[in-house]
Each structure stands twice: as structure tokens, then as C-alpha cells.
Protein backbone atom coordinates (compact mmCIF):
# COMPACT_ATOMS: atom_id res chain seq x y z
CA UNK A 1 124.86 -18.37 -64.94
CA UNK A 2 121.64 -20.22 -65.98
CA UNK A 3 122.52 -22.69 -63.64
CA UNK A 4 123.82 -22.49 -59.80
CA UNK A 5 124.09 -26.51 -58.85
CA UNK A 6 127.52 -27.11 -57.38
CA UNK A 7 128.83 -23.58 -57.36
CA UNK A 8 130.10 -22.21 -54.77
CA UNK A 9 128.56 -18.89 -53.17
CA UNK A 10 129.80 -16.37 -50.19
CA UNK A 11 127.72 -14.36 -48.54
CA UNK A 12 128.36 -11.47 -46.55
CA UNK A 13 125.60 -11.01 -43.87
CA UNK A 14 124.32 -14.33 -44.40
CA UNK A 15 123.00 -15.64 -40.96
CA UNK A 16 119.47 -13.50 -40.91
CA UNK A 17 117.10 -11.66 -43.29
CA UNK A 18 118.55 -10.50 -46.66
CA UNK A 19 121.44 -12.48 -46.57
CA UNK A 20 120.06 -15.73 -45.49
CA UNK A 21 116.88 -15.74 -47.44
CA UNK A 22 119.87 -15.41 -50.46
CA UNK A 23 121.67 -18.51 -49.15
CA UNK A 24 118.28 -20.55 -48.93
CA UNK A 25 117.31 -19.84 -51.87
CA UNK A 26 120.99 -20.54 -53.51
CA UNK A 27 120.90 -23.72 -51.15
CA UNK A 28 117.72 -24.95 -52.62
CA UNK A 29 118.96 -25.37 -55.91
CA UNK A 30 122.01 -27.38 -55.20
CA UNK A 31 124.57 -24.33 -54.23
CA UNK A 32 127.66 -24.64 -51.78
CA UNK A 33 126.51 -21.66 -49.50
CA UNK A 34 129.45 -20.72 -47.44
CA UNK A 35 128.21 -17.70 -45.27
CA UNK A 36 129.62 -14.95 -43.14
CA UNK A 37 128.37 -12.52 -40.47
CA UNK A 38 129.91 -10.71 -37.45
CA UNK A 39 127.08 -12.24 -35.11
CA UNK A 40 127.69 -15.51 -33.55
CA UNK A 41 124.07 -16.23 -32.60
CA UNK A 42 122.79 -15.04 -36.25
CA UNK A 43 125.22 -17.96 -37.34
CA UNK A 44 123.61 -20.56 -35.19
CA UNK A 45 120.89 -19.94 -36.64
CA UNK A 46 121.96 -20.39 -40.24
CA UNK A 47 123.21 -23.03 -39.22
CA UNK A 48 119.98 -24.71 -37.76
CA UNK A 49 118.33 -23.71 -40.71
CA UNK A 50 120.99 -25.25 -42.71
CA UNK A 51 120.17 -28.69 -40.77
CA UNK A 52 116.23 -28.00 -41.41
CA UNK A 53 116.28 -28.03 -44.65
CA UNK A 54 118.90 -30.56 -45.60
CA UNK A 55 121.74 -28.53 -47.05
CA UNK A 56 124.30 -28.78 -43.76
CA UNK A 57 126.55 -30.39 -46.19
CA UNK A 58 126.93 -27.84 -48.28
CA UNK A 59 127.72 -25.32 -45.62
CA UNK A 60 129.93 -23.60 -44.36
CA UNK A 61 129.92 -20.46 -41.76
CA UNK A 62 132.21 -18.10 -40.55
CA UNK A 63 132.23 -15.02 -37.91
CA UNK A 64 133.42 -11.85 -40.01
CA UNK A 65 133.12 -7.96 -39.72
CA UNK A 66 133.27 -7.11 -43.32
CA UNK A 67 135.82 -3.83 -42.55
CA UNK A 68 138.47 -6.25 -41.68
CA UNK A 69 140.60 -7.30 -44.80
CA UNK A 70 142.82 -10.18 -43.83
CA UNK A 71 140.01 -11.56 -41.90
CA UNK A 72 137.89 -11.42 -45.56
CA UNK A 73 140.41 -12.77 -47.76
CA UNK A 74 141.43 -15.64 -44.48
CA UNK A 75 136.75 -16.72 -44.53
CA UNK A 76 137.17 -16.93 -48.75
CA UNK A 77 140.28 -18.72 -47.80
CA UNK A 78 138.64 -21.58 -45.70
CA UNK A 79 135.50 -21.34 -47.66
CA UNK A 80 137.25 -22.36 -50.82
CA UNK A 81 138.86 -25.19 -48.86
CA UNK A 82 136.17 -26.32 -47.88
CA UNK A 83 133.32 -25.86 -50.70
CA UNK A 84 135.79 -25.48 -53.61
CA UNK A 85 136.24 -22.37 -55.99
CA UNK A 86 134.48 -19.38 -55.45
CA UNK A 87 131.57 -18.60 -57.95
CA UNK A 88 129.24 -16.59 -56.41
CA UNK A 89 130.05 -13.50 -54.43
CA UNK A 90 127.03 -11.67 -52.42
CA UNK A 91 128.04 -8.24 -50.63
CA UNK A 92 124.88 -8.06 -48.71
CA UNK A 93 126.33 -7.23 -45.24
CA UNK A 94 124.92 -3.63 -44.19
CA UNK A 95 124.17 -1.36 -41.40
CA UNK A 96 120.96 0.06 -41.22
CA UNK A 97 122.19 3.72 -39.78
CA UNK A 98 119.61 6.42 -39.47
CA UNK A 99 119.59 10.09 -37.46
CA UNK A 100 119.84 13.68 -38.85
CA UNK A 101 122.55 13.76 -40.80
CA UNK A 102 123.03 17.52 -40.02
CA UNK A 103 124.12 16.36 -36.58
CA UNK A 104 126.33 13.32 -37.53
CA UNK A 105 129.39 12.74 -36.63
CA UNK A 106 132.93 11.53 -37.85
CA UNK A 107 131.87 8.06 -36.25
CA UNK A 108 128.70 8.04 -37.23
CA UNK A 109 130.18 8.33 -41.15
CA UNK A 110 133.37 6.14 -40.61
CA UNK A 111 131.01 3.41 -39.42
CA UNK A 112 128.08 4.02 -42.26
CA UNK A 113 130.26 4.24 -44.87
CA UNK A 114 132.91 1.62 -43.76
CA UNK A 115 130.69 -1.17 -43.54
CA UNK A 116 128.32 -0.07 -46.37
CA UNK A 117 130.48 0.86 -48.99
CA UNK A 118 134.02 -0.21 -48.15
CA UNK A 119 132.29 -3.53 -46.72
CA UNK A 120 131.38 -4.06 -50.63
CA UNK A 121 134.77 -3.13 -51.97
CA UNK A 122 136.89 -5.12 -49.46
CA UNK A 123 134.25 -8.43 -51.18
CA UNK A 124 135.10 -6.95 -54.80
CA UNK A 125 139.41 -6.90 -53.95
CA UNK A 126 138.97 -10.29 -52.12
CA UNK A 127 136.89 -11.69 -54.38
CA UNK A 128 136.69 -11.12 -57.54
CA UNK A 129 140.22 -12.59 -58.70
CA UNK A 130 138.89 -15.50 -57.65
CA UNK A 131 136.21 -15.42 -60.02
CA UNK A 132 138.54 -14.41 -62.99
CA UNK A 133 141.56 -16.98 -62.00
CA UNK A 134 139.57 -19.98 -62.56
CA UNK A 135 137.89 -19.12 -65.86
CA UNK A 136 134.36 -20.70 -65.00
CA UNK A 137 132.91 -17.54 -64.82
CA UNK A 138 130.59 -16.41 -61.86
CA UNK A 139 128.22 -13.65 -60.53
CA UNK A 140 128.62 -10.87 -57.90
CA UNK A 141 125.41 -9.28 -56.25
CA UNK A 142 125.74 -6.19 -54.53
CA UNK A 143 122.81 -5.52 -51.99
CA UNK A 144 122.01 -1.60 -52.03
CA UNK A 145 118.67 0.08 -51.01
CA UNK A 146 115.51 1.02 -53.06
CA UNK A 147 115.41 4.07 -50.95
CA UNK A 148 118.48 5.23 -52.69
CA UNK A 149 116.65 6.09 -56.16
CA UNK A 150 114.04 7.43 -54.21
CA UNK A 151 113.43 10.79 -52.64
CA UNK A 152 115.15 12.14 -50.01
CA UNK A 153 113.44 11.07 -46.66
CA UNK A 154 114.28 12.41 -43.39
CA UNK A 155 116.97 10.72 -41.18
CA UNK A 156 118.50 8.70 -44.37
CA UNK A 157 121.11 11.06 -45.12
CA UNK A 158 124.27 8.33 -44.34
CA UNK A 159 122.22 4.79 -45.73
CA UNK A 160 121.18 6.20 -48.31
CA UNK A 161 124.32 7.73 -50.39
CA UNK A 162 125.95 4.78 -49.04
CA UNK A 163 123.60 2.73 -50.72
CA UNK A 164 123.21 5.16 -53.93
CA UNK A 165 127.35 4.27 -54.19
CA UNK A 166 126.73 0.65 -54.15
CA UNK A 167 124.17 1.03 -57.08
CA UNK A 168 126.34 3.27 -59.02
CA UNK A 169 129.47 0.83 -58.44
CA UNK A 170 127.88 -2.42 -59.90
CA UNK A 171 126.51 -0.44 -62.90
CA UNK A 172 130.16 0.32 -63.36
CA UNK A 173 131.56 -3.04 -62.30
CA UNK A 174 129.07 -4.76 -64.86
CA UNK A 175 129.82 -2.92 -68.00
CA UNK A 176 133.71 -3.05 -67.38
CA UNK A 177 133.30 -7.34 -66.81
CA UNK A 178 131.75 -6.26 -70.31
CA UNK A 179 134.14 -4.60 -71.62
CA UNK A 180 136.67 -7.27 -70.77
CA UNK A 181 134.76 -10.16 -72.68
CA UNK A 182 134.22 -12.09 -69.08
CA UNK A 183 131.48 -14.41 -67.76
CA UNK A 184 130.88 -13.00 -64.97
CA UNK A 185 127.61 -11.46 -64.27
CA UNK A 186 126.52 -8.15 -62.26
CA UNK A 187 123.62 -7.56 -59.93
CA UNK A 188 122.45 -5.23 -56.83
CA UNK A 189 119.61 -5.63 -55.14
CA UNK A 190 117.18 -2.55 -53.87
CA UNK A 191 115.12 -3.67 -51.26
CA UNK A 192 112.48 -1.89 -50.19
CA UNK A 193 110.85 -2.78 -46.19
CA UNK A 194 111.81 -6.73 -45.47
CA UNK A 195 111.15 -8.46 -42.06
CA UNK A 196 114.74 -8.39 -41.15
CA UNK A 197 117.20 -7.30 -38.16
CA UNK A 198 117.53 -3.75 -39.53
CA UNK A 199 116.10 -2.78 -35.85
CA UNK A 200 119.09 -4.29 -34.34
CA UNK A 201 121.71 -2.09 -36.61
CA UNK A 202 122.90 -0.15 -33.28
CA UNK A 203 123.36 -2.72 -31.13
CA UNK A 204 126.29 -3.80 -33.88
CA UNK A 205 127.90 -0.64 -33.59
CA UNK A 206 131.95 -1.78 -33.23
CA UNK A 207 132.95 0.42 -29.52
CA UNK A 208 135.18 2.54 -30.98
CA UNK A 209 132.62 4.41 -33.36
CA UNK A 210 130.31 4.09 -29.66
CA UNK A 211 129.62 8.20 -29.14
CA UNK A 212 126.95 10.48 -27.68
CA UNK A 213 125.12 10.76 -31.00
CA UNK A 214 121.22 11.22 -32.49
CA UNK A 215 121.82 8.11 -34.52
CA UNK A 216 122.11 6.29 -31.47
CA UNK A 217 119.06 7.07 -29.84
CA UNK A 218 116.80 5.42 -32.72
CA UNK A 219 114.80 2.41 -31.55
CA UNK A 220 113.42 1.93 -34.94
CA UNK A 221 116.19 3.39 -37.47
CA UNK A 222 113.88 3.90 -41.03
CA UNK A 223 111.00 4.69 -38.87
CA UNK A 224 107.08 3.59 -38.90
CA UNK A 225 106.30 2.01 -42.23
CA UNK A 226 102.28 0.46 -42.80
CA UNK A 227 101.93 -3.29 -43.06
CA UNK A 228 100.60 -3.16 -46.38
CA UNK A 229 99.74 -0.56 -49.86
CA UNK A 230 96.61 -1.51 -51.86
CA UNK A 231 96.36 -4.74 -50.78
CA UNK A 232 100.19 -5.68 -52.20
CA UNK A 233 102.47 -7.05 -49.49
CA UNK A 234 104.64 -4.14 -47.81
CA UNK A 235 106.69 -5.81 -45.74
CA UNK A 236 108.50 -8.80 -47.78
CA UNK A 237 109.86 -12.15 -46.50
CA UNK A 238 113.57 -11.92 -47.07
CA UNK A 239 113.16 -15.51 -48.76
CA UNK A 240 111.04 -13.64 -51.27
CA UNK A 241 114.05 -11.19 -51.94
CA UNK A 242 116.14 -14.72 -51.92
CA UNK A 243 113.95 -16.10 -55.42
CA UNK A 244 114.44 -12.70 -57.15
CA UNK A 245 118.18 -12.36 -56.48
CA UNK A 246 118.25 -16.54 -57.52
CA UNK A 247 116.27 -15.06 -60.95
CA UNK A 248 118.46 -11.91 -61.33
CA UNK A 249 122.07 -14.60 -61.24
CA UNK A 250 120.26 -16.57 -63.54
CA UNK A 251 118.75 -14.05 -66.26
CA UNK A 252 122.40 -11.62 -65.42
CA UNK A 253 119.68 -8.58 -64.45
CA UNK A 254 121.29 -6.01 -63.53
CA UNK A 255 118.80 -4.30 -61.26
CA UNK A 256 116.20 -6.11 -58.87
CA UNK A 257 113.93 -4.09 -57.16
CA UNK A 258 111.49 -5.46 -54.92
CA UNK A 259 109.09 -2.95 -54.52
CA UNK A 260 107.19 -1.35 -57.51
CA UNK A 261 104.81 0.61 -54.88
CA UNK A 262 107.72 2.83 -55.06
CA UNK A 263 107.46 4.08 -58.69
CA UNK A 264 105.70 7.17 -57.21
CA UNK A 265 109.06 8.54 -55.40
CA UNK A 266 111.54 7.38 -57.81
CA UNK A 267 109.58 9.30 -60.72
CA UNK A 268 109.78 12.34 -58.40
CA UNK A 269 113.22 12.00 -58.19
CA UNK A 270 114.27 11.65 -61.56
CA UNK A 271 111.88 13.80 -62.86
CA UNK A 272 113.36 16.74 -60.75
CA UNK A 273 117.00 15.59 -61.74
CA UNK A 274 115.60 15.90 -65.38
CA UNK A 275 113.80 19.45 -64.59
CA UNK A 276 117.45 20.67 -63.96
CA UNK A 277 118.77 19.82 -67.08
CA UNK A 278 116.49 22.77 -68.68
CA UNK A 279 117.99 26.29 -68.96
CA UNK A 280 116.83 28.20 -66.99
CA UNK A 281 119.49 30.88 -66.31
CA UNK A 282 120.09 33.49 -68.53
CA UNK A 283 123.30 35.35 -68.53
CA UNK A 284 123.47 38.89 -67.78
């Protein structure tokens, strides 16, 4: 899409950090932003921000837990109504779960991987035929994790496969929109550390995944992280991720990552996913 003005765009997650600095920076070049999250006072303040910086009227917001179905197919529903055809579909709602994932439990996964991954897929069955029925063509962005092309770090073990699935499921997703001839582009997002709500992840948790657990006693789920690397900003302003995401609909990139202080880790990774590939067992 080289150019965004007028379309319309849905965004999971949308009233605070990730999600929202994707809507302002849709917003500011003359997109319908229609937004959802399951917080009602993380919606207020979309919408004051909304107000601020003269897009109200292009805006549209609605309370919605991702995991629910006929609540995300009622939101695109209304948001069409109101803001006309979908164009732009952002999965970028997430939960930010963290503990030993020796000691996890069925909640702890049902709730991980129901919001995470199955939060993404319910956008992709809701969604996408919306795209396709209207022939205009469109985008979908998938938010996922730099952390999951990284190495393994210690209480990750749930995020970060989640995460690793919604990478792997957009590179699919992409080249089969490909394979099918259709103009409609294919992104996720890795993030590394933004100045979001990610410290609020457990105070989300629905009641009925609520048990005595070690991922509930986190007050800071990734952990300590330092302010900065070299100088480079560590910690980004989720407005920042908003302009690359903007670039990556644009240019149809397939991959944005935001933090290139990474390249360390991910190197490690691959390069012991590549070691493996030697022989190095010889039959007896």
C-alpha cells in the first residue's frame, strides 16, 4: 500500500503502547483508525489522544478481549459501519506472561497462548475476507517479539514460542497472499524493550485462568533491562515502533525489527541451529 489516506485500519490492543503508537501514526497520515482493547480506561485514553491530535473523526473504539470470536467479528462489524471497509488489520493485542515455564500450568498456557496466538488467528478468520471481498487490497501486521529469534532467556518460556508462532505464521500467510496473486501485504513486528503496559500483563489475567502460580508473582514480567546500550536508545517510544510499522505497510516489509543491539543473540541462535545441521554422529 504506498499510500494509507482514507483506509480503514483495526487494531487489536490499540488504546496504549504498541498498539496506539500504530494508530497515531496510521492517524497522522489520513487513516480511519478504528481500535480495540479489553481495557476501558486504556480506551479513554485513545480516545483523548484521538481529540489531541485532531483525528476524533476518524475514530472509532471498541472494548474487546481478542479470545472472544463473535465479539471480534460483531467490533469489525461496527467498525466497518462506521469507518467503511476494512483495509488494514493490526493483531497487536498481547500478554506479556513470564515465570518458569517448568512450573507452569494449564492456565498459565491456555491464557499465553489464547490471547497470543489464537488472539492473532481469531483477527486472520475475522478479518481477512474482508480484505479479499472488496478487491482494494490491504495489509495485515502481526505484532510478535524480537526476543523470539533470540536466545533463550530465563522466565520466557510461554511469550516467547507464542511469539516465535506469530513470526512463523505471517511468513506463511505472506507467501500464500503470494501465491494467490493478491494485494494484500504481510508484516510482523519484533519489538524489542518499549515504554509500554507490559508491567500491567497480570493484572489482565481473565478470573478463570486466576491460580496459585510463579507467573503470578512477577512485578516486572521480562525483568530488569538498562536504560540504554552504547549510547543507542534501549527503551523505544511505542510511537517510534508506530513510523516503522507505517514504513513496513508502505514498502510491504516483511520483517521490522526495532532493535539491532540484538544482532549479538540472534547470531547465537542461529548459529547454533546451523551447528546442528553438521554430522556429527556416526553410526555404529
Amino acid at each position: 500500500m504506498e499510500s494509507v489516506s482514507g483506509a480503514m485500519s483495526f487494531v487489536t490492543g490499540g488504546g496504549s503502547g504498541i498498539g496506539l503508537g500504530i494508530a497515531r501514526a496510521l492517524a497522522a497520515q489520513g487513516a480511519r483508525v478504528a481500535i480495540c482493547d479489553l481495557r476501558e480506561d486504556h480506551l479513554a485514553q485513545a480516545r483523548d489522544v484521538a481529540a489531541r491530535e485532531g483525528w476524533a473523526d476518524r475514530f472509532a473504539a471498541f472494548r474487546l478481549d481478542v479470545t472472544d470470536r463473535p465479539g471480534f467479528a460483531a467490533a469489525l462489524d461496527e467498525a466497518e459501519a462506521r469507518l467503511g471497509p476494512l483495509r488494514i488489520l493490526v493483531n497487536n493485542a498481547g500478554v506479556g506472561i513470564a515465570g518458569p515455564v517448568d512450573e507452569a500450568t494449564h492456565e498459565d498456557w491456555d491464557w499465553g497462548v489464547g490471547v497470543n496466538l489464537i488472539g492473532v488467528a481469531n483477527g486472520l478468520v475475522a478479518g481477512l475476507p474482508r480484505i479479499k471481498a472488496h478487491g482494494k487490497g490491504g495489509h495485515v501486521v502481526n505484532v510478535a517479539s524480537e526476543g523470539a529469534v533470540m536466545s533463550a532467556r530465563l522466565t520466557r518460556g510461554i511469550y516467547a514460542p507464542t511469539k516465535a508462532a506469530v513470526i512463523s505464521l505471517t511468513e506463511h500467510l505472506r507467501l500464500e497472499l503470494e501465491a494467490k496473486g493478491l494485494a494484500i501485504g504481510a508484516s510482523v513486528v519484533c519489538p524489542g524493550p518499549v515504554a509500554t503496559n507490559i508491567a500491567q500483563t497480570e493484572e489482565n489475567r481473565p478470573a478463570a485462568f486466576r491460580v496459585d502460580s510463579p507467573f503470578r508473582t512477577r512485578g516486572e514480567p521480562h525483568g530488569a533491562l538498562p536504560a540504554d546500550t552504547g549510547g543507542a536508545p534501549f527503551w523505544l517510544d511505542p510511537l517510534e515502533v508506530g513510523h516503522m510499522t507505517l514504513h513496513a505497510i508502505r514498502a510491504n516489509k516483511l520483517y521490522v525489527i526495532t532493535h539491532p543491539q540484538f544482532i549479538d543473540s540472534v547470531k547465537a541462535r542461529h548459529a547454533a541451529i546451523e551447528a546442528a545441521m553438521a554430522p556429527d554422529y556416526l553410526p555404529r
